[in-house]
N, C-alpha and C. Protein backbone atom coordinates (compact mmCIF):
# COMPACT_ATOMS: atom_id res chain seq x y z
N UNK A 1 93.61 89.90 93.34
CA UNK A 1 93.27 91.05 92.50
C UNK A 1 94.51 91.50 91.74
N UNK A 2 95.44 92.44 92.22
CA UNK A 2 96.50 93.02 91.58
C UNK A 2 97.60 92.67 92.61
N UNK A 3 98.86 92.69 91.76
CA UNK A 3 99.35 92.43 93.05
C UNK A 3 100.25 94.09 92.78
N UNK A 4 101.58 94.11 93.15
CA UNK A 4 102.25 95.34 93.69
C UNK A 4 103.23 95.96 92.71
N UNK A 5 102.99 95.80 91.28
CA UNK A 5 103.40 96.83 90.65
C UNK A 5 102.51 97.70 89.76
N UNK A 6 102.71 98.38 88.92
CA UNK A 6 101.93 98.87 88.42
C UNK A 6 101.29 98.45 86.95
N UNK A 7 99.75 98.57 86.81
CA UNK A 7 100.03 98.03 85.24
C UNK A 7 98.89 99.15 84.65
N UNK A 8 99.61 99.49 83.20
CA UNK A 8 98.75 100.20 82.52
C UNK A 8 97.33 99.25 81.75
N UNK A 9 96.33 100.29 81.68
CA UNK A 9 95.20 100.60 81.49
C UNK A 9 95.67 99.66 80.33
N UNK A 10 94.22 98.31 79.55
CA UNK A 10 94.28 97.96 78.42
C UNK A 10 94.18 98.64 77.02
N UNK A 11 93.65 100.18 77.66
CA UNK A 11 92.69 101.06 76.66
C UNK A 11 94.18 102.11 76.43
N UNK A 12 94.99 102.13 76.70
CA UNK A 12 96.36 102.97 76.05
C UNK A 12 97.02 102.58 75.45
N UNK A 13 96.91 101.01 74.74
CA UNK A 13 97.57 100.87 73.46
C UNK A 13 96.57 101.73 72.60
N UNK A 14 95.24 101.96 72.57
CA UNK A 14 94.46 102.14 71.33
C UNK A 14 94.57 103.56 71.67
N UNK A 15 94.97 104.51 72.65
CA UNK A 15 95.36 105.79 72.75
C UNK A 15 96.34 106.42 72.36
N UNK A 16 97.84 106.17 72.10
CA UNK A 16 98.97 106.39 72.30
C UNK A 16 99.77 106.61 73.42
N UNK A 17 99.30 105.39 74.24
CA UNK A 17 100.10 104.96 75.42
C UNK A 17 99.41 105.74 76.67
N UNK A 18 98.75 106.89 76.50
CA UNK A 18 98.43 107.50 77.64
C UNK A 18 97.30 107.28 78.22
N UNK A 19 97.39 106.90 79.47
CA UNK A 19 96.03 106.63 80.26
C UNK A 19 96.48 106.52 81.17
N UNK A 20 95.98 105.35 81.97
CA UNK A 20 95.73 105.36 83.76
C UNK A 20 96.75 103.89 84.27
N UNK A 21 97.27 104.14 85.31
CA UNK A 21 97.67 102.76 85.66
C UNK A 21 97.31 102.53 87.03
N UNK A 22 97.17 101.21 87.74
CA UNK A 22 97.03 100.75 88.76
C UNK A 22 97.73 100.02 89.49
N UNK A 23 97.92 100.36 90.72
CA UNK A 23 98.43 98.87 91.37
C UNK A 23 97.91 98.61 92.69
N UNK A 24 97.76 97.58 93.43
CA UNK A 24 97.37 97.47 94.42
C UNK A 24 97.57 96.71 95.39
N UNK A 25 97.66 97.38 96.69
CA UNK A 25 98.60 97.40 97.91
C UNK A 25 97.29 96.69 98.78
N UNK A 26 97.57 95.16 98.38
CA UNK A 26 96.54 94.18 98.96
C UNK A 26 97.16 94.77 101.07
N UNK A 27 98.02 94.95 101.37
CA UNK A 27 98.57 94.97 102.81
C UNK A 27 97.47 95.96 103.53
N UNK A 28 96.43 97.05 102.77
CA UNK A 28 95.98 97.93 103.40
C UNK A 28 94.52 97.86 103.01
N UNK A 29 94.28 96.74 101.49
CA UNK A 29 93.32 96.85 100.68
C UNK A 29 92.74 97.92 100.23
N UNK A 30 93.59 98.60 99.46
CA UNK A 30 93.86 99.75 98.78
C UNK A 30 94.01 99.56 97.04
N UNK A 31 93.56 100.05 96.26
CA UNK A 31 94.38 100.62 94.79
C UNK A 31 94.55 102.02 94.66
N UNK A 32 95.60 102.00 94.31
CA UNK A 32 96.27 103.56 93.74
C UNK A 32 96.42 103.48 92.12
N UNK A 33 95.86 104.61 91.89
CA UNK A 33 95.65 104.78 90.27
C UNK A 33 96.70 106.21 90.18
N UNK A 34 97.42 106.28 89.17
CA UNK A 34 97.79 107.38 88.86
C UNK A 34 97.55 107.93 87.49
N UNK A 35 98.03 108.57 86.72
CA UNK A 35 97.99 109.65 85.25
C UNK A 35 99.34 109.12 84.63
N UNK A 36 99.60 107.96 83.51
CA UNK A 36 100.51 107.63 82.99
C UNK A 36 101.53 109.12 82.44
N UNK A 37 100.58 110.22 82.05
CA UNK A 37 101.88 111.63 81.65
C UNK A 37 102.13 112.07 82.95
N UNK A 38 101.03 112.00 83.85
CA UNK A 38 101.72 112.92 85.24
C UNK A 38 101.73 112.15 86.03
N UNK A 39 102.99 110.94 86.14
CA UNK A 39 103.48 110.19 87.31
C UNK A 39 103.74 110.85 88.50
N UNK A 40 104.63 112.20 88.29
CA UNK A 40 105.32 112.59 89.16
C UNK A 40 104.15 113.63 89.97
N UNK A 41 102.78 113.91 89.54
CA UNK A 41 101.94 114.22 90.61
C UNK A 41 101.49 113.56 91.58
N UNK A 42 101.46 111.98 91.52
CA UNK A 42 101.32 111.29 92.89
C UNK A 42 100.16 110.67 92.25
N UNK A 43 99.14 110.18 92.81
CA UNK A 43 98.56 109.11 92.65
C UNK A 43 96.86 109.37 93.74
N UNK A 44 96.11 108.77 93.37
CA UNK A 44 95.08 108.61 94.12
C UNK A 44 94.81 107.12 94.72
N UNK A 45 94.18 107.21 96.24
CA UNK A 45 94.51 106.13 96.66
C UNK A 45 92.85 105.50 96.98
N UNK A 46 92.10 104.55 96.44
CA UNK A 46 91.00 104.27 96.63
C UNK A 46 91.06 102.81 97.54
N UNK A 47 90.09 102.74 98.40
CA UNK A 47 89.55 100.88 98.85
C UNK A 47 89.47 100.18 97.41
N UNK A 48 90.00 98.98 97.85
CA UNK A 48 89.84 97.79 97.14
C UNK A 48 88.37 97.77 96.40
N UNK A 49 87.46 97.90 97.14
CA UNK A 49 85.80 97.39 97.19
C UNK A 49 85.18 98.12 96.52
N UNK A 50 85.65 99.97 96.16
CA UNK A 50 85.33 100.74 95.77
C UNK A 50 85.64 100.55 94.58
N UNK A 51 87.22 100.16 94.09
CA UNK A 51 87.81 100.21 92.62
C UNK A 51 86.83 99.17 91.99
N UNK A 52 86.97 98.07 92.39
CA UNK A 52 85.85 96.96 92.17
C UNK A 52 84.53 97.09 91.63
N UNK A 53 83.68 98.01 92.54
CA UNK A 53 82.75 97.90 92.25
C UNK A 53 82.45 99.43 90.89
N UNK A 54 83.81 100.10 90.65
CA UNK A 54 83.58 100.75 89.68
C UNK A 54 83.99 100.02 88.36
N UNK A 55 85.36 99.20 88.58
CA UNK A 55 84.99 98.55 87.39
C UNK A 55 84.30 97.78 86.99
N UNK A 56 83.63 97.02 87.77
CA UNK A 56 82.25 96.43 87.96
C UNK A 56 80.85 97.09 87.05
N UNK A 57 80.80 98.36 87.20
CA UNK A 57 80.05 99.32 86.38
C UNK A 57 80.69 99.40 84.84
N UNK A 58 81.65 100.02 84.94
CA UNK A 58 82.09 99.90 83.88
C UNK A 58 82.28 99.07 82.92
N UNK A 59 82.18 97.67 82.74
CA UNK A 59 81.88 96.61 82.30
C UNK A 59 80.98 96.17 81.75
N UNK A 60 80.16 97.00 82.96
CA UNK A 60 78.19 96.41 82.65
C UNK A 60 77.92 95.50 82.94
């Protein structure tokens, strides 16, 4: 899936850089998404299976 740094959202070049980034901590099967302007609030930490099956939706 991802591996362990972070990567921004494809959709913040067509924003001006701001959106969402991910990375994911295959060791716990976890992704953490954070707020590219508010790094320094921390991050949300979702299951693997969950992120998946939302971008899964999102796709269509």
């Amino acid at each position: 899936m991802m591996d362990e740094r972070w990567k921004k959202s494809s959709h913040s070049n067509g924003h001006g850089g701001d959106c969402v980034e991910a990375r994911g901590d295959m060791a716990v099967s976890r992704v953490l998404v954070r707020d590219t302007r508010n790094r320094e609030l921390g991050h949300l930490d979702v299951p693997a299976g969950e992120w998946a099956s939302l971008l899964g939706l999102l796709r269509g």
